[in-house]
C-alpha atoms as a PDB file:
ATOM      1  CA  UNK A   1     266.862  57.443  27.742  1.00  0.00           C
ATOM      2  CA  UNK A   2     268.258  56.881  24.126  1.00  0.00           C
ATOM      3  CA  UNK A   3     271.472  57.594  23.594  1.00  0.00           C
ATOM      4  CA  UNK A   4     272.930  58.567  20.093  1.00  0.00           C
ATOM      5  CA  UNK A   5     275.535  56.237  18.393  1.00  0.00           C
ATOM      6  CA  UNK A   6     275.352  58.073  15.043  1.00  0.00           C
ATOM      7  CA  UNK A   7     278.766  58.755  13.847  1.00  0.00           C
ATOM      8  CA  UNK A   8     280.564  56.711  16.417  1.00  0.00           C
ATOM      9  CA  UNK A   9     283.752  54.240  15.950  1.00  0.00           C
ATOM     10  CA  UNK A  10     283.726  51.019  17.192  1.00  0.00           C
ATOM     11  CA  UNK A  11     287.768  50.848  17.896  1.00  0.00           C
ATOM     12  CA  UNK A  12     287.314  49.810  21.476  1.00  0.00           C
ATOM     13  CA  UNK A  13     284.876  48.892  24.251  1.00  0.00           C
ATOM     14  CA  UNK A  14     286.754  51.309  26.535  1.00  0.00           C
ATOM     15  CA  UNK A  15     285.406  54.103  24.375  1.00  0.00           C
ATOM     16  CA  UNK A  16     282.099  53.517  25.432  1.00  0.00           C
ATOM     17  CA  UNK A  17     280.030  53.769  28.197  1.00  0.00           C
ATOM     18  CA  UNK A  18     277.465  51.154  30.191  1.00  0.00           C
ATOM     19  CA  UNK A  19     274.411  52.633  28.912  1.00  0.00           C
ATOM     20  CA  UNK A  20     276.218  52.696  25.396  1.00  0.00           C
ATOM     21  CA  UNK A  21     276.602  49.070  25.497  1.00  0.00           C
ATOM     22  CA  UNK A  22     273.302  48.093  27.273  1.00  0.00           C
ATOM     23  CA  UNK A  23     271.786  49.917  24.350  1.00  0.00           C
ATOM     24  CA  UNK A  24     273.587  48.124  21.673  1.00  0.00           C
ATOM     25  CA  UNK A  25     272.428  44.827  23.470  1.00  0.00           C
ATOM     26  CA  UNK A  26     268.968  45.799  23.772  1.00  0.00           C
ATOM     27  CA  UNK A  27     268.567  46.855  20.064  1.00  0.00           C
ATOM     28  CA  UNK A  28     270.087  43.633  19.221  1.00  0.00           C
ATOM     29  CA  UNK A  29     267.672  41.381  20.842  1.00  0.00           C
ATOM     30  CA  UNK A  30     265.176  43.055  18.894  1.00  0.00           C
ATOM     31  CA  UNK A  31     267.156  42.887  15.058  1.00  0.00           C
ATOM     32  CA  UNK A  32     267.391  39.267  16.496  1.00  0.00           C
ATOM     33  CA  UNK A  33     263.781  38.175  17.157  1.00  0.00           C
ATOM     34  CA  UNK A  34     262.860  40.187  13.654  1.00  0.00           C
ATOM     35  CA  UNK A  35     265.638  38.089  11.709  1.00  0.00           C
ATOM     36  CA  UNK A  36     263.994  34.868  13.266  1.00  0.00           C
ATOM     37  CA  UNK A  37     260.291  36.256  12.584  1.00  0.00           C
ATOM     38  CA  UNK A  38     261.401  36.439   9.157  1.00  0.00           C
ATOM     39  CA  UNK A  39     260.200  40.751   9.171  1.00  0.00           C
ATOM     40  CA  UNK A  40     261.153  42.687   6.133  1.00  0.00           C
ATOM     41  CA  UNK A  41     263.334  45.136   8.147  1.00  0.00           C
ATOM     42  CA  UNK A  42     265.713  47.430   5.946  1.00  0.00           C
ATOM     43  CA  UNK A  43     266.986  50.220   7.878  1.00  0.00           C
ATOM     44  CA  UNK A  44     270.997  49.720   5.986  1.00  0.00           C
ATOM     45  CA  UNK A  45     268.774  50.573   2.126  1.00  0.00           C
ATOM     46  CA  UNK A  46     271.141  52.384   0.279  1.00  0.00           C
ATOM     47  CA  UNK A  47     274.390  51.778   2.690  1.00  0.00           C
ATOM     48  CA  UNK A  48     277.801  50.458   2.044  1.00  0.00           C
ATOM     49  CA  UNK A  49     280.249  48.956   3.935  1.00  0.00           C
ATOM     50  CA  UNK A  50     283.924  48.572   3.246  1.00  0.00           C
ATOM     51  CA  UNK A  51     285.478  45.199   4.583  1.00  0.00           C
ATOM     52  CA  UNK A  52     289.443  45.913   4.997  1.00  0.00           C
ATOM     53  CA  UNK A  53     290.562  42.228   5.343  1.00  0.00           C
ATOM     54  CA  UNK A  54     294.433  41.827   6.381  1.00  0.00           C
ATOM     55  CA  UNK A  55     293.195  38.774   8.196  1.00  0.00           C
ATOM     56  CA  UNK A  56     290.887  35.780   6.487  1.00  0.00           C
ATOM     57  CA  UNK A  57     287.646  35.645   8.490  1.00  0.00           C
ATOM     58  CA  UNK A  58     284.330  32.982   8.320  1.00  0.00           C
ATOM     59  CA  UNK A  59     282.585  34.580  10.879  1.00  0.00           C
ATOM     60  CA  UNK A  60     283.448  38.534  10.560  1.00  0.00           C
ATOM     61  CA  UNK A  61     283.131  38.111   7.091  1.00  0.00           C
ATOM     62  CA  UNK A  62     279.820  36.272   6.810  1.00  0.00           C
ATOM     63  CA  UNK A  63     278.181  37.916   9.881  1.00  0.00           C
ATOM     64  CA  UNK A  64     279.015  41.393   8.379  1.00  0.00           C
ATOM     65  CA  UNK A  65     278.222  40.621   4.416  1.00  0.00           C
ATOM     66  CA  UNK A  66     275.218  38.640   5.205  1.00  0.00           C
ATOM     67  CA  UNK A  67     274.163  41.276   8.320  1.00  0.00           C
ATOM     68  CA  UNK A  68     274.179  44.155   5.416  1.00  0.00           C
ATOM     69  CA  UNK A  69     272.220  42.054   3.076  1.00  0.00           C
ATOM     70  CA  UNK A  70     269.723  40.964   5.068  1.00  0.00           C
ATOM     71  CA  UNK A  71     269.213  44.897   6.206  1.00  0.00           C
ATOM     72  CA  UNK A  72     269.063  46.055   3.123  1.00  0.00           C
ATOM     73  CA  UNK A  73     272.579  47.104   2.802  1.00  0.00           C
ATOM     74  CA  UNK A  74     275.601  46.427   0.488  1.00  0.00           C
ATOM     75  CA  UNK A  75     279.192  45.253   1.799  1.00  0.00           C
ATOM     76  CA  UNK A  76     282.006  45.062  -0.044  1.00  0.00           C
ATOM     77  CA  UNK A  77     285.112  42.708   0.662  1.00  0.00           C
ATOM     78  CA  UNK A  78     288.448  43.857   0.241  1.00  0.00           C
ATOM     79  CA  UNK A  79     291.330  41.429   0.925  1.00  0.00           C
ATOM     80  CA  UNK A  80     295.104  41.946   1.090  1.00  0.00           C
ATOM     81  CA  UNK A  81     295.669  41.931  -2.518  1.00  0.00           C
ATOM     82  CA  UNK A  82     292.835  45.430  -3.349  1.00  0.00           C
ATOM     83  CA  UNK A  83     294.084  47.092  -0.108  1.00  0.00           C
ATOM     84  CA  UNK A  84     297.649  46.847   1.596  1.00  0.00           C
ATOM     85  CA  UNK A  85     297.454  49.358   4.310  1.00  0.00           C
ATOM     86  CA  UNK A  86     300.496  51.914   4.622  1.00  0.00           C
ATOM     87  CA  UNK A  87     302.194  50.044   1.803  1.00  0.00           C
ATOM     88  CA  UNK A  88     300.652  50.894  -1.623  1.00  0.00           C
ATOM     89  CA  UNK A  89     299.366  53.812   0.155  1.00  0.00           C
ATOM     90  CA  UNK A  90     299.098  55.276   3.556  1.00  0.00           C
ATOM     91  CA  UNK A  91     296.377  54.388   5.828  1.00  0.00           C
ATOM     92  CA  UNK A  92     295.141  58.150   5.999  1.00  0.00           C
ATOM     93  CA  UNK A  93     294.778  57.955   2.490  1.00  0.00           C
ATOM     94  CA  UNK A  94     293.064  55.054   2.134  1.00  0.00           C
ATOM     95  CA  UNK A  95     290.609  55.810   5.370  1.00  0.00           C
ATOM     96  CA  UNK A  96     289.892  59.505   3.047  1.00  0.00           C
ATOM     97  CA  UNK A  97     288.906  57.423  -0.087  1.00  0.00           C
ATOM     98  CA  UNK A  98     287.060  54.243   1.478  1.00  0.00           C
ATOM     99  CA  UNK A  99     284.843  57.324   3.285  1.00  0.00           C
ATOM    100  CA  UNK A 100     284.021  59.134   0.335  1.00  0.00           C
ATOM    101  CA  UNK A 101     282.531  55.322  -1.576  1.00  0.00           C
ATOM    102  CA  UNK A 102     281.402  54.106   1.730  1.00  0.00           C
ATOM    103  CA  UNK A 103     279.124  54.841   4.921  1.00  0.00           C
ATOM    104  CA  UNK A 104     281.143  52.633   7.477  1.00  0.00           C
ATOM    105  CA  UNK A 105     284.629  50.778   7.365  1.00  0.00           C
ATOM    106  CA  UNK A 106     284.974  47.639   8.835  1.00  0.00           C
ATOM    107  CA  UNK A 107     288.743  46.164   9.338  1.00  0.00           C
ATOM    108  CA  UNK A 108     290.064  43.309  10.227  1.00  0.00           C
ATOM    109  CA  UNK A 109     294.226  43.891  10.950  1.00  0.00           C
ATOM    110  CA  UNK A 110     297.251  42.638  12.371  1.00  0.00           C
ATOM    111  CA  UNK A 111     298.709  45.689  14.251  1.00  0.00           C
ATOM    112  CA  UNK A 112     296.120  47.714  16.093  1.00  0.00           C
ATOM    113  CA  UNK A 113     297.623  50.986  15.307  1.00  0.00           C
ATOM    114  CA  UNK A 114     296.243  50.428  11.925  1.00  0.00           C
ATOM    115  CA  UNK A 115     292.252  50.520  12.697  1.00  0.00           C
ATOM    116  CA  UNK A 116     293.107  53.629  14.929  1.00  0.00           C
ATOM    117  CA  UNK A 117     294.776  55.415  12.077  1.00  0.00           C
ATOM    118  CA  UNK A 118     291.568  54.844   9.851  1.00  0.00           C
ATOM    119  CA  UNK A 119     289.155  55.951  12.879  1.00  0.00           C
ATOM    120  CA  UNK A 120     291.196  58.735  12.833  1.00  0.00           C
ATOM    121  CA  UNK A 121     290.896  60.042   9.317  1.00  0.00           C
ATOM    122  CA  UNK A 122     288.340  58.626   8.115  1.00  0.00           C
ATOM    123  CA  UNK A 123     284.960  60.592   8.040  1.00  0.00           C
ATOM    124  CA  UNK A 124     282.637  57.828   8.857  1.00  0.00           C
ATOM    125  CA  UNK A 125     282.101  54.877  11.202  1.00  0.00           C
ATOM    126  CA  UNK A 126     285.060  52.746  11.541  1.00  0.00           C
ATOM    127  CA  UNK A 127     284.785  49.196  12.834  1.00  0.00           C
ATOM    128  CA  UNK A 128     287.060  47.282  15.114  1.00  0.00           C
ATOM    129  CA  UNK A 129     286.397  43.484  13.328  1.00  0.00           C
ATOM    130  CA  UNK A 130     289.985  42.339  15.135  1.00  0.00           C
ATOM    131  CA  UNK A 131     293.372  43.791  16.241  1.00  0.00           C
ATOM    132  CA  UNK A 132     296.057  42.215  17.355  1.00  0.00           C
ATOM    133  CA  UNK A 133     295.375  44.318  20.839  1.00  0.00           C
ATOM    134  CA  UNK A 134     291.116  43.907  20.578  1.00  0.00           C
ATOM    135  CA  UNK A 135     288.549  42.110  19.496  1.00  0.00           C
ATOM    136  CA  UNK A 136     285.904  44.420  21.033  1.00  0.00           C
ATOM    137  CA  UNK A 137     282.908  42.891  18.137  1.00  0.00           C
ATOM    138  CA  UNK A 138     283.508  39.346  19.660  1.00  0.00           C
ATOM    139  CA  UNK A 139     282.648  40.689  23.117  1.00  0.00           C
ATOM    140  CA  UNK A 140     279.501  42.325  21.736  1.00  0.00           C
ATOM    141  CA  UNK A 141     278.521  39.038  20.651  1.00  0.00           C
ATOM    142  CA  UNK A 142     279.693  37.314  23.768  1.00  0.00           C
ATOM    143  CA  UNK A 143     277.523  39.826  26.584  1.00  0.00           C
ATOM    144  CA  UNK A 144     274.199  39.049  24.141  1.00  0.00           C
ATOM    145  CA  UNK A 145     275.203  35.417  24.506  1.00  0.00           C
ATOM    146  CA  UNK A 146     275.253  35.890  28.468  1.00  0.00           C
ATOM    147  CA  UNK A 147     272.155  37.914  29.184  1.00  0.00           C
ATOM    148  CA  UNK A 148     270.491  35.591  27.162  1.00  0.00           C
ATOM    149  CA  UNK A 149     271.394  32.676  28.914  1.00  0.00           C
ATOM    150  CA  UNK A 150     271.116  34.238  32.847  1.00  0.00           C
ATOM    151  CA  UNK A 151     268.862  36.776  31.667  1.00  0.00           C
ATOM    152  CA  UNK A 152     271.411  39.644  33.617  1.00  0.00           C
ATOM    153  CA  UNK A 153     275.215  40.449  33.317  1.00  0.00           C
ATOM    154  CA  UNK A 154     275.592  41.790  36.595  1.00  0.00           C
ATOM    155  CA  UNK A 155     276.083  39.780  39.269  1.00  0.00           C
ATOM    156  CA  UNK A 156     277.857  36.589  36.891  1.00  0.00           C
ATOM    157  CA  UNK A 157     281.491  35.567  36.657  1.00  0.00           C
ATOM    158  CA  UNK A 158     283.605  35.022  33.891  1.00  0.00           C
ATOM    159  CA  UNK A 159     286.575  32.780  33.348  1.00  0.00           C
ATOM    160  CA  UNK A 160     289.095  32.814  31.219  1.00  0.00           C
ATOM    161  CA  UNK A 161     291.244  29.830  30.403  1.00  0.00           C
ATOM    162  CA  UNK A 162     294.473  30.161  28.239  1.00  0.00           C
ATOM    163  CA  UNK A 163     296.182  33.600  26.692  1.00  0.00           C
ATOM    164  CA  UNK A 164     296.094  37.237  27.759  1.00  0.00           C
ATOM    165  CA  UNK A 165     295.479  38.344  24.378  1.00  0.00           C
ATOM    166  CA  UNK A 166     293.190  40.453  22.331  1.00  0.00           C
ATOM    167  CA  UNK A 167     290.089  38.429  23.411  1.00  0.00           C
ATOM    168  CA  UNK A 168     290.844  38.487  26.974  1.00  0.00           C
ATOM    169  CA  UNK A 169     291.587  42.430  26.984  1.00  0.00           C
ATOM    170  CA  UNK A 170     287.984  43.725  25.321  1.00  0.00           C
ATOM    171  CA  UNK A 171     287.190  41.000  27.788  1.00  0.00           C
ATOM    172  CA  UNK A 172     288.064  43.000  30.196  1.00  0.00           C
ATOM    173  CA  UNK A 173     287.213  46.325  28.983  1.00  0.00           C
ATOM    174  CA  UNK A 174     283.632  45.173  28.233  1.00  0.00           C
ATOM    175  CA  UNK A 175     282.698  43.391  31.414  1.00  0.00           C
ATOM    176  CA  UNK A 176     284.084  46.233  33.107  1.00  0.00           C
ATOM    177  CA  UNK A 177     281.491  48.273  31.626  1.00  0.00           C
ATOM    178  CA  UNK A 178     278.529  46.279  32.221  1.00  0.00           C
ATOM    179  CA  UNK A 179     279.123  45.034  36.166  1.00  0.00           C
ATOM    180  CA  UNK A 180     280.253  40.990  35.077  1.00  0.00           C
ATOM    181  CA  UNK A 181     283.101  39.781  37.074  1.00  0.00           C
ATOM    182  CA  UNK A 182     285.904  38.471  35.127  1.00  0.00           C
ATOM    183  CA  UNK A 183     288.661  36.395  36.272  1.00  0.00           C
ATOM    184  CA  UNK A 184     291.409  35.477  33.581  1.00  0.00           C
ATOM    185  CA  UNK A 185     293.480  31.950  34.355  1.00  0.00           C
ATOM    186  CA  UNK A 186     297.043  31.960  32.379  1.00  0.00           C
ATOM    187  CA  UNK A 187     300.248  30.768  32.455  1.00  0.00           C
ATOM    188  CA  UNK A 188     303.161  32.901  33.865  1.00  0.00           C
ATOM    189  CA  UNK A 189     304.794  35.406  31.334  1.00  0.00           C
ATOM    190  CA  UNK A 190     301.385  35.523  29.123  1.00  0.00           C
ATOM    191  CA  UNK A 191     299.505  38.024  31.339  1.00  0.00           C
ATOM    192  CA  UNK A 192     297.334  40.543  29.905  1.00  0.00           C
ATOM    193  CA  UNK A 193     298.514  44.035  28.818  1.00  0.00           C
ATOM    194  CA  UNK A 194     298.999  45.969  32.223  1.00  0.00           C
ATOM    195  CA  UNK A 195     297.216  49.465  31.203  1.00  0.00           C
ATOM    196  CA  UNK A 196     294.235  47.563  29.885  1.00  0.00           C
ATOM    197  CA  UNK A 197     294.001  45.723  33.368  1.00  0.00           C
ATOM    198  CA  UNK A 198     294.577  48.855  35.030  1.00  0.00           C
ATOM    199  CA  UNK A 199     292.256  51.278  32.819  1.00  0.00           C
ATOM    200  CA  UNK A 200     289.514  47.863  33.033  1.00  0.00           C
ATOM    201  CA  UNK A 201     289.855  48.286  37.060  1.00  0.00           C
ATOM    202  CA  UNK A 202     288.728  51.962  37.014  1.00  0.00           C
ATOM    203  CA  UNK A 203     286.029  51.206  34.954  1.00  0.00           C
ATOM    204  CA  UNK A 204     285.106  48.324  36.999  1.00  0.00           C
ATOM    205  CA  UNK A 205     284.629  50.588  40.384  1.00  0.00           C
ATOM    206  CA  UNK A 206     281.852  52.161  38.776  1.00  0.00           C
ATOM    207  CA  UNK A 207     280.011  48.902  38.163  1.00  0.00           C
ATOM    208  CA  UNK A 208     280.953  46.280  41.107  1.00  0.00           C
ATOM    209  CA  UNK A 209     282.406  44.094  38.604  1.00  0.00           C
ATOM    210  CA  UNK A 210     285.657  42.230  39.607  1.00  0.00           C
ATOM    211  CA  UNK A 211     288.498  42.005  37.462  1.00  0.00           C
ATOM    212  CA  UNK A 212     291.680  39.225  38.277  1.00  0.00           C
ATOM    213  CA  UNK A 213     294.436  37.472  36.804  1.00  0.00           C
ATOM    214  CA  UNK A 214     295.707  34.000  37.984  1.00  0.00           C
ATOM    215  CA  UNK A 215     297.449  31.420  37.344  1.00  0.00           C
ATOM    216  CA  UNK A 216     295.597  29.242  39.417  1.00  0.00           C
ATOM    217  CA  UNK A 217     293.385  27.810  37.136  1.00  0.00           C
ATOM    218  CA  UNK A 218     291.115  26.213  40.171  1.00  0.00           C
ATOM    219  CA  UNK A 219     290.714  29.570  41.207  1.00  0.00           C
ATOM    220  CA  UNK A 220     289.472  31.378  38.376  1.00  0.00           C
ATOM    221  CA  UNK A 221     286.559  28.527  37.744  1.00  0.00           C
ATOM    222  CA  UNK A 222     285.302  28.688  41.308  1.00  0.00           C
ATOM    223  CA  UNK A 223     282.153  29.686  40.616  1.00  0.00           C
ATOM    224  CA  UNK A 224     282.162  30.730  37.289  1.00  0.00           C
ATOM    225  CA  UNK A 225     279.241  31.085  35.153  1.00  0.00           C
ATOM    226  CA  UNK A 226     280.596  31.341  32.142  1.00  0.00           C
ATOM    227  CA  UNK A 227     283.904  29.305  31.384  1.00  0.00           C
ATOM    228  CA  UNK A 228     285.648  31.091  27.856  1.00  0.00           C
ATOM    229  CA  UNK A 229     288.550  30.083  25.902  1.00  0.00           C
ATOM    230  CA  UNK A 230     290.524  30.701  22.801  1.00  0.00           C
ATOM    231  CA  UNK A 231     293.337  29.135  20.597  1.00  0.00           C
ATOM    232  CA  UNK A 232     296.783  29.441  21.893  1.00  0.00           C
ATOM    233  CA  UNK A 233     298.307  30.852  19.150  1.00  0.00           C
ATOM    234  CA  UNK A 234     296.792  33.420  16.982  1.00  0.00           C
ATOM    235  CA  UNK A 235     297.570  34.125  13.546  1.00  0.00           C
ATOM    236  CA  UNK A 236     300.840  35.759  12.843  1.00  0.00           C
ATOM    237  CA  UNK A 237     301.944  33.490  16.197  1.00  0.00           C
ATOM    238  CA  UNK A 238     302.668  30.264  13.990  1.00  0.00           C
ATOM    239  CA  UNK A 239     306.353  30.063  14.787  1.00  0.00           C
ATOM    240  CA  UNK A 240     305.364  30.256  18.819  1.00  0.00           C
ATOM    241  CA  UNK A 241     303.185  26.896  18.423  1.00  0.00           C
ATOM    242  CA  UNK A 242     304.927  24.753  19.603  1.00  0.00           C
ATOM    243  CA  UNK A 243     305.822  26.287  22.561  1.00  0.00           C
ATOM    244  CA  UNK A 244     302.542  27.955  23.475  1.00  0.00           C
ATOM    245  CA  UNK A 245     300.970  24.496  23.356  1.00  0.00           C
ATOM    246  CA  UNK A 246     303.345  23.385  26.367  1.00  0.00           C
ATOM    247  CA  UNK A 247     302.578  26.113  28.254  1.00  0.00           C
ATOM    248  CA  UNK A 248     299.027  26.125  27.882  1.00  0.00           C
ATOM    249  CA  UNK A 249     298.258  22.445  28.198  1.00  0.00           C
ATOM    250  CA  UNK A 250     297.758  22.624  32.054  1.00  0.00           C
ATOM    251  CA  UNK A 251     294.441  25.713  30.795  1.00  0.00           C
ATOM    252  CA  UNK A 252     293.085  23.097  28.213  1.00  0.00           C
ATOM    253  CA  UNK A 253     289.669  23.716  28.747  1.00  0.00           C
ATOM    254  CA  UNK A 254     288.584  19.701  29.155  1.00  0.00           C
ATOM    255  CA  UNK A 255     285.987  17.838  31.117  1.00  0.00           C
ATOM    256  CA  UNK A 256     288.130  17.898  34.643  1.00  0.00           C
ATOM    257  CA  UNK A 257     288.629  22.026  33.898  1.00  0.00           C
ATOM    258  CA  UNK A 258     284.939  22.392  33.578  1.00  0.00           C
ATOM    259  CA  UNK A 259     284.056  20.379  36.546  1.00  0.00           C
ATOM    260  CA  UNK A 260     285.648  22.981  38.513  1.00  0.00           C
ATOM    261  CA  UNK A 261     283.030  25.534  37.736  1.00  0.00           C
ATOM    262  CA  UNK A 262     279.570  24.855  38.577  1.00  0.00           C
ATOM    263  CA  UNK A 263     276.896  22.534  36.790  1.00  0.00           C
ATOM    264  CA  UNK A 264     275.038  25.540  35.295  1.00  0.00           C
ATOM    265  CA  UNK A 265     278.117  27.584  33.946  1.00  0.00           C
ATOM    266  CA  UNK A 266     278.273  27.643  29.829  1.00  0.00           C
ATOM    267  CA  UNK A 267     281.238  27.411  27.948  1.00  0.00           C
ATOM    268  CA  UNK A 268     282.068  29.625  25.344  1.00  0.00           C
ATOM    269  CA  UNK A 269     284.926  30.132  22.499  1.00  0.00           C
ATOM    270  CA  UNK A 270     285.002  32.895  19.771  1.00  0.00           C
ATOM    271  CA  UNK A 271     286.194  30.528  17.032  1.00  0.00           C
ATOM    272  CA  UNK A 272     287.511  29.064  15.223  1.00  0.00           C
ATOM    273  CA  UNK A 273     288.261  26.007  17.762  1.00  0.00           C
ATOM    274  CA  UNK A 274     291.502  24.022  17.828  1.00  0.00           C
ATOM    275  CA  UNK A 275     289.901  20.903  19.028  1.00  0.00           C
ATOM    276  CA  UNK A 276     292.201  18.732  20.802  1.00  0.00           C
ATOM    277  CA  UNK A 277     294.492  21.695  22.049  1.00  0.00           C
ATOM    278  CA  UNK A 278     292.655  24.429  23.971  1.00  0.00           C
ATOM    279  CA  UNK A 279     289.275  22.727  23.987  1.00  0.00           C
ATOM    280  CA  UNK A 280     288.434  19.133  23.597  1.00  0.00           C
ATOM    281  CA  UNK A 281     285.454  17.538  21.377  1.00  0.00           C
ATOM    282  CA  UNK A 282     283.378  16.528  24.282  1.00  0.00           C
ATOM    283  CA  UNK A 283     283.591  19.978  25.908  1.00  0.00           C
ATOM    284  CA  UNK A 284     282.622  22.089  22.922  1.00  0.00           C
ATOM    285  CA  UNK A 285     280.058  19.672  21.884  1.00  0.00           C
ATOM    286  CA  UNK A 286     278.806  18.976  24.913  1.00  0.00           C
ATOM    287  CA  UNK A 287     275.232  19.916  26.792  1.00  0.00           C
ATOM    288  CA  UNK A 288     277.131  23.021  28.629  1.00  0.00           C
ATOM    289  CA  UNK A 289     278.643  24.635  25.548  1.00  0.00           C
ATOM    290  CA  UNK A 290     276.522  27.846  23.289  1.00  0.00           C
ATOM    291  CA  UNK A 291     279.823  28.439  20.833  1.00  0.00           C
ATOM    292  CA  UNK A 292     277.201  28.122  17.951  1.00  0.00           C
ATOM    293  CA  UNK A 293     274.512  30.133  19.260  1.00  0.00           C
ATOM    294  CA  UNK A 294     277.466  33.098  20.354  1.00  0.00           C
ATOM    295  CA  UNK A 295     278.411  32.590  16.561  1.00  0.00           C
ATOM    296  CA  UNK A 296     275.255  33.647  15.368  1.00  0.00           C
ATOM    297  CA  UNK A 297     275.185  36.713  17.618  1.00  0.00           C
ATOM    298  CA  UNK A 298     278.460  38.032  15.972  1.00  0.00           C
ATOM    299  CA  UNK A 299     275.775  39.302  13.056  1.00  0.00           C
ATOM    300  CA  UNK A 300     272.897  40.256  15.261  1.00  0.00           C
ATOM    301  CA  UNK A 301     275.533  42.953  17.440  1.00  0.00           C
ATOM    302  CA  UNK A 302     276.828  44.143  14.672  1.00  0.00           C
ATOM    303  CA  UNK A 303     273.901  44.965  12.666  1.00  0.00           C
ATOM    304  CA  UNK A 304     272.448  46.859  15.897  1.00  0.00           C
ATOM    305  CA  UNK A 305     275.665  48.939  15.957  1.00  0.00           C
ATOM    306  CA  UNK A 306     275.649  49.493  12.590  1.00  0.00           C
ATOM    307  CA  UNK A 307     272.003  50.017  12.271  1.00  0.00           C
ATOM    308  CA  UNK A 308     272.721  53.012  15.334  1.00  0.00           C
ATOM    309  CA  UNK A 309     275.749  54.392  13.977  1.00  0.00           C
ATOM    310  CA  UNK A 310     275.571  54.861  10.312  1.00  0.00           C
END
């Protein structure tokens, strides 16, 4: 049965339920095998979006802007110098204006509270496109990648190498969800938030799915699937460089890390790669890795959000 997205923000993947997701996924195989067909499809004619950038983006940005055009939509960009949120004005303000010009908001932030404050005022769809708590359009992009490659999502296991950060946490929320096991490897004192974990392990009940943290790294790859990292310092984390990096060395995801998991796992990163640090060249390059092709499906889950809620 169809369920109806119309109207719906996309703040988190905790706000939505398995058949919720499994229907976003579904609609965006389609969009996909239309793009690639080369189908005049234009369901976004007439249809704005507003791209709140506090954060510079190549992949939101061009997966969103190009997503809308190819639709037959419109996006419009709007970087820290047109909008500074709660500063030149307050973020209710601005979420009561961009709805009034445009039928969806996407933003990219630093603090999370700030894409909750527009969901909250603003009249129409507001998009998640990174927080510094979630990243839950990454891990859209990331279960389309999967079922592609195993054909299922149940029944698989994740691992995590590196931070318990925004990635990891819609990690969590969004296997949860869907029944695929996720086991996150990090170094002691960079855990994920506890309430996610916690709120993630009710969820994942309902499904079978099994959520951990470790920080045995051997652990987390034993039979792993899929083997996932991300950079060790995110922006607005510059000054912690240094120190991250010495921390996280022993989770660089390298050819003796992946050798733990099995032959057939895939590696996966959401970009953009530190090569050297969390991942090396020969890992990311190599046969196992689909970082590209879970690039591409940034645009293609989108668009089948957007396409269903707007």
């Amino acid at each position: 049965m169809t369920v109806s997205l119309k109207g719906k923000h996309l703040v988190s993947l905790h706000d939505f339920t398995s058949e919720e997701i499994t229907q976003i996924l579904d609609s965006a195989d389609l969009l996909k095998l239309r793009y690639r067909q080369g189908d005049e499809f234009l369901p976004l004619t007439g249809k704005t979006l507003a791209m709140v950038f506090q954060k510079p983006s190549l992949r939101t940005r061009m997966s969103f802007e190009a997503g809308m055009h190819r639709y037959g939509g419109h996006a419009i960009y709007l970087g820290p110098s047109d909008i500074a949120l709660g500063k030149r004005e307050s973020t209710p303000d601005i979420a009561r204006n961009l709805d009034r010009f445009a039928d969806a908001i996407m933003a990219r932030v630093f603090q999370h509270k700030d894409v909750v404050d527009l969901a909250e005022y603003s009249a129409v769809p507001v998009i998640n496109g990174l927080s510094d708590r979630l990243h839950p359009c990454q891990i859209l992009a990331d279960l389309l990648t999967i079922r592609e490659k195993f054909g299922r999502l149940t029944g698989l296991k994740l691992a995590f190498l590196g931070d318990g950060n925004n990635v990891a946490h819609s990690l969590l929320y969004g296997c949860a969800k869907i029944g695929l096991s996720v086991s996150l490897a990090v170094p002691e004192g960079f855990d994920p938030d506890q309430q996610i974990l916690e709120e993630a392990k009710q969820d994942a009940k309902k499904t079978g799915a099994e959520l951990s943290v470790t920080h045995d790294l051997k652990q987390a790859l034993a039979d792993a699937n899929i083997v996932y990292t991300d950079v060790w310092a995110s922006m607005g984390q510059e000054d912690e460089k240094a120190k991250r990096a010495k921390v996280m060395q022993p989770y660089q995801l390298n050819s003796k890390a992946l050798s733990m998991a099995p032959e057939q796992a895939i590696v996966l990163h959401c970009l953009p790669a530190h090569r050297g640090e969390e991942i090396t060249d020969r890992v990311i390059d190599g046969p196992q890795s689909v970082v590209f092709d879970q690039a591409e499906n940034r645009l293609h889950a989108q668009m089948s959000f957007l396409v269903q809620a707007i």
